[in-house]
C-alpha atoms as a PDB file:
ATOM      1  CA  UNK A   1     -36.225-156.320 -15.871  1.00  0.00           C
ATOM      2  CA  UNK A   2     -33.841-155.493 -18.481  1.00  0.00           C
ATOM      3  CA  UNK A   3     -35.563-151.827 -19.189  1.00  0.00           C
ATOM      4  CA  UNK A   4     -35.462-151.224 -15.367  1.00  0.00           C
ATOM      5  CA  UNK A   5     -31.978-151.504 -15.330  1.00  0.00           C
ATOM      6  CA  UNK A   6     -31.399-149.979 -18.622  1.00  0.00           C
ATOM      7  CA  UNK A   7     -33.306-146.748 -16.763  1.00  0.00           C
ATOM      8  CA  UNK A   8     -31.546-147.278 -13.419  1.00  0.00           C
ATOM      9  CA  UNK A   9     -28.519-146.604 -15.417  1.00  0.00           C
ATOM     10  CA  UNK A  10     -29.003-144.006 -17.502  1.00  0.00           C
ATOM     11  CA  UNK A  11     -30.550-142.162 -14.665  1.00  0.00           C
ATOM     12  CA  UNK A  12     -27.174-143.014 -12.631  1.00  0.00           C
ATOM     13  CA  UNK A  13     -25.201-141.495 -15.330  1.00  0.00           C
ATOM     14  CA  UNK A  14     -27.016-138.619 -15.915  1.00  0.00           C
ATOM     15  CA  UNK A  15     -26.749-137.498 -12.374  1.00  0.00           C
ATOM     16  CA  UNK A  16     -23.057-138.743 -12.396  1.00  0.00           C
ATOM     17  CA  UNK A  17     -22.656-135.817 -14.862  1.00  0.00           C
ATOM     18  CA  UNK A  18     -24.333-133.453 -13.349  1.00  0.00           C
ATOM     19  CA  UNK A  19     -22.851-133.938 -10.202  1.00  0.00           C
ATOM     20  CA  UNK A  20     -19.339-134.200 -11.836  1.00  0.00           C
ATOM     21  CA  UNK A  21     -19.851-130.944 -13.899  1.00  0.00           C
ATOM     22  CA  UNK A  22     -21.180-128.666 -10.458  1.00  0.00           C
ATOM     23  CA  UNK A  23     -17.888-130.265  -9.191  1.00  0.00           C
ATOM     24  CA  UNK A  24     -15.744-128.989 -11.615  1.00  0.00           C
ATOM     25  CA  UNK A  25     -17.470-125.700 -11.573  1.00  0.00           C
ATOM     26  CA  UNK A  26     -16.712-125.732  -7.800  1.00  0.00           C
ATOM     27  CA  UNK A  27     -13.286-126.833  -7.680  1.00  0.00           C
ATOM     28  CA  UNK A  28     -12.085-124.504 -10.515  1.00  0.00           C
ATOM     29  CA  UNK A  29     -13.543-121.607  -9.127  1.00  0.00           C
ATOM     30  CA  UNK A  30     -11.290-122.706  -5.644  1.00  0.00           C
ATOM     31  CA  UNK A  31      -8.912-122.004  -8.288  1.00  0.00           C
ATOM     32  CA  UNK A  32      -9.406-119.234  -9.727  1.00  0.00           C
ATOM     33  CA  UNK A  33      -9.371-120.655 -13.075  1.00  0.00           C
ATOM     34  CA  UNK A  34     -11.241-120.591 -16.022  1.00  0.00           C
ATOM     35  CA  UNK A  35     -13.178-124.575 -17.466  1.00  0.00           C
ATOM     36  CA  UNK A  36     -12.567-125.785 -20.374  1.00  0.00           C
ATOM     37  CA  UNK A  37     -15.140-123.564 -22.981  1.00  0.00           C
ATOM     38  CA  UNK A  38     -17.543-127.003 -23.544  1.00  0.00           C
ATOM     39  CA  UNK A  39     -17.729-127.598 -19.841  1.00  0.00           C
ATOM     40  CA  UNK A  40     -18.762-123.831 -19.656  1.00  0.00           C
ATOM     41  CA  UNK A  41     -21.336-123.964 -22.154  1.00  0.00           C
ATOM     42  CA  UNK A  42     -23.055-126.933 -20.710  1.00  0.00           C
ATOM     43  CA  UNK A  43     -22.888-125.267 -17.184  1.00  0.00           C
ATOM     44  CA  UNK A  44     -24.239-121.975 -18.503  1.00  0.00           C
ATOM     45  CA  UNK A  45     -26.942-123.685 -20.341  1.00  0.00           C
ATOM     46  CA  UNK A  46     -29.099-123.418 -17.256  1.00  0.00           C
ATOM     47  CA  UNK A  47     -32.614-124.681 -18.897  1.00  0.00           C
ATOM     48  CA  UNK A  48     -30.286-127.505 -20.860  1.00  0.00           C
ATOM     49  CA  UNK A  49     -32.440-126.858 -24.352  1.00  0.00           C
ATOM     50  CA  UNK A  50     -28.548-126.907 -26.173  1.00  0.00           C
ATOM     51  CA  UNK A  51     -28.959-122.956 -26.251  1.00  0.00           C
ATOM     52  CA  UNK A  52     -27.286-119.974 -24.373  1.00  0.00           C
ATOM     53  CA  UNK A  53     -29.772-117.166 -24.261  1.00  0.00           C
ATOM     54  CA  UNK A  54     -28.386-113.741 -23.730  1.00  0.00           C
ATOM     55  CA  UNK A  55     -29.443-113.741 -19.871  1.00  0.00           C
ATOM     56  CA  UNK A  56     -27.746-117.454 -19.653  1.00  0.00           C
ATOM     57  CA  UNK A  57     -24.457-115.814 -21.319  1.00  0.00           C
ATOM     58  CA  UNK A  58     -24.569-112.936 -18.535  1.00  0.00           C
ATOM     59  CA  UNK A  59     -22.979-116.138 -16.243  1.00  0.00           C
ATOM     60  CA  UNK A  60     -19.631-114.903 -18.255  1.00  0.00           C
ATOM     61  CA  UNK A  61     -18.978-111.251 -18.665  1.00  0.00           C
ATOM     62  CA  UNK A  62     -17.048-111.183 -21.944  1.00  0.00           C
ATOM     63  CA  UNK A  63     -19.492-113.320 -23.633  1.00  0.00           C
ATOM     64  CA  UNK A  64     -22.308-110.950 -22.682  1.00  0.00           C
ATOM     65  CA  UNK A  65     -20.602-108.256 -23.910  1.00  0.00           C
ATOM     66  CA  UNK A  66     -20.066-109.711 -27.419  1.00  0.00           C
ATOM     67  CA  UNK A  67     -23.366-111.506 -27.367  1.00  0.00           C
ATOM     68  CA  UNK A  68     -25.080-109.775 -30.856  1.00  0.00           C
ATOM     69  CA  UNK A  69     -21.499-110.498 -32.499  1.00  0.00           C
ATOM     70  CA  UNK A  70     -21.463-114.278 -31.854  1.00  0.00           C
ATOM     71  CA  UNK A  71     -25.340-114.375 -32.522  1.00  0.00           C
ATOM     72  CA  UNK A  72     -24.332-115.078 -35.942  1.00  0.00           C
ATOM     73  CA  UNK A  73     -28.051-115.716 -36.995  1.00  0.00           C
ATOM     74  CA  UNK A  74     -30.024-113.313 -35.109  1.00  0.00           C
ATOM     75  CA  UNK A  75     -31.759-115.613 -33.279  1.00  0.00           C
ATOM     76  CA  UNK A  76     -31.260-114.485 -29.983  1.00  0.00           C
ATOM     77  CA  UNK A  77     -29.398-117.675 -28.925  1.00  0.00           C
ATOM     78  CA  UNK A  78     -26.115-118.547 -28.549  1.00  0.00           C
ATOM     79  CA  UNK A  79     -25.816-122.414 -30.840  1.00  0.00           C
ATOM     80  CA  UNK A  80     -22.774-124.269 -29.305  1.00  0.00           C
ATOM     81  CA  UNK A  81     -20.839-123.855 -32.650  1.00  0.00           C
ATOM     82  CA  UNK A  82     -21.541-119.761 -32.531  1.00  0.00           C
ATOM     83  CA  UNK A  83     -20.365-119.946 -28.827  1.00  0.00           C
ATOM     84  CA  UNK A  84     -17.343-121.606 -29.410  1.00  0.00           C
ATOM     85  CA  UNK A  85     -16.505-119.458 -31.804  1.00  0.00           C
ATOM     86  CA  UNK A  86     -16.307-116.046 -29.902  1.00  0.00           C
ATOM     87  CA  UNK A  87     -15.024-117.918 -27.165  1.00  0.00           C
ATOM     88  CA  UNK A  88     -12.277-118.664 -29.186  1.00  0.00           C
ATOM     89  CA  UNK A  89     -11.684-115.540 -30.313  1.00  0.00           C
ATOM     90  CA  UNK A  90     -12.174-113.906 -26.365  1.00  0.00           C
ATOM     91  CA  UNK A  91      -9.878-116.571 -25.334  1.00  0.00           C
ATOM     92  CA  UNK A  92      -6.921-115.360 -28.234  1.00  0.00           C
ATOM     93  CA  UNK A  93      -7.654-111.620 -26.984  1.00  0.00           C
ATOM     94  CA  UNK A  94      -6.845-112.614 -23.468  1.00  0.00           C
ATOM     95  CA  UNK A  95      -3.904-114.481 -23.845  1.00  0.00           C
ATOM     96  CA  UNK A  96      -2.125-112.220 -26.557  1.00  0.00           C
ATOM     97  CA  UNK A  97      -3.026-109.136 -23.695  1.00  0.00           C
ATOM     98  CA  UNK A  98      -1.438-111.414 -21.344  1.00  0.00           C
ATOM     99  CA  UNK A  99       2.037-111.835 -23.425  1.00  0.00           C
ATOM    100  CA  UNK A 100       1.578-107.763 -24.199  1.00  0.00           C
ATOM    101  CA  UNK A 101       1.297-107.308 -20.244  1.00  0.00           C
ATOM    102  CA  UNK A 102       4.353-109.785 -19.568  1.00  0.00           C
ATOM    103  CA  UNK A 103       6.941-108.250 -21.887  1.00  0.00           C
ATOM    104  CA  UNK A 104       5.551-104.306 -20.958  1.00  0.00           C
ATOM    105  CA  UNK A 105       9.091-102.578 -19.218  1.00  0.00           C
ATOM    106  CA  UNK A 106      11.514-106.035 -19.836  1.00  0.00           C
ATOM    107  CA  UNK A 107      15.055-104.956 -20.083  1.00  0.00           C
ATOM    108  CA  UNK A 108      15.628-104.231 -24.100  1.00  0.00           C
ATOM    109  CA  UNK A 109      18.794-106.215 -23.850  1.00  0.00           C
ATOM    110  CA  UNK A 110      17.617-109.188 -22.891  1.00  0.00           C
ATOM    111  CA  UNK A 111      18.082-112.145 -25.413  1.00  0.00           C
ATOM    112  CA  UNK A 112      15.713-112.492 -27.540  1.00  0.00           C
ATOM    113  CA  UNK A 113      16.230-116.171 -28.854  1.00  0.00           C
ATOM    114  CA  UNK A 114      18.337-115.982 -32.129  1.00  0.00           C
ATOM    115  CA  UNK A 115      20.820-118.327 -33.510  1.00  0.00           C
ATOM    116  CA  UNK A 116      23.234-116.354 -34.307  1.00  0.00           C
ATOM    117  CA  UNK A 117      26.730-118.004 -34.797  1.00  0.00           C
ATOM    118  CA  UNK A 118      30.448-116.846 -33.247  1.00  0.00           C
END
């Protein structure tokens, strides 16, 4: 009896998960927002083997583009730990392209933060 429910809930959670991950997808893409890059991964791991082959990675653009440079091994998979990794650097790009595009034709004269003293 105990193993029964032992496998009831395991079962229970593991479709919690999946359920709750499809509605994360869902609602950030309502959004327009990017997930969080571990909630990515595990959505883009179609085939769930722990793995992002280069036709899982087309599911994301800029990984697919940079797919041989995070394939640090050559193995033709994406580990989590090389995915993270370019991720992290894709994520830096867009953010420091975002600051470049904010501050593009400011007035020159605006403050720009110091200390100085009267």
């Amino acid at each position: 009896m105990k193993k029964l429910a032992i496998m009831g809930a395991a079962l229970a959670l593991a479709v919690g998960t999946a359920y709750a991950e499809k509605g994360a997808l869902e609602k950030q893409q309502e959004k327009g927002g990017a997930l969080n890059n571990e909630t990515s991964f595990r959505v883009m791991d179609k085939n769930n083997d722990g793995y992002l082959s280069k036709a899982e990675a087309t599911g994301n653009p800029d990984l697919a583009k940079r797919f041989a440079e995070a394939d640090v091994n050559k193995d033709g998979k994406l580990s989590r730990m090389e995915y993270l990794k370019v991720m992290a650097k894709i994520d830096t790009h867009n953010a420091s392209e975002k600051v470049s595009k904010s501050t593009d034709g400011k007035d020159d004269k605006a403050a720009s933060g110091g200390t100085k003293q009267k």
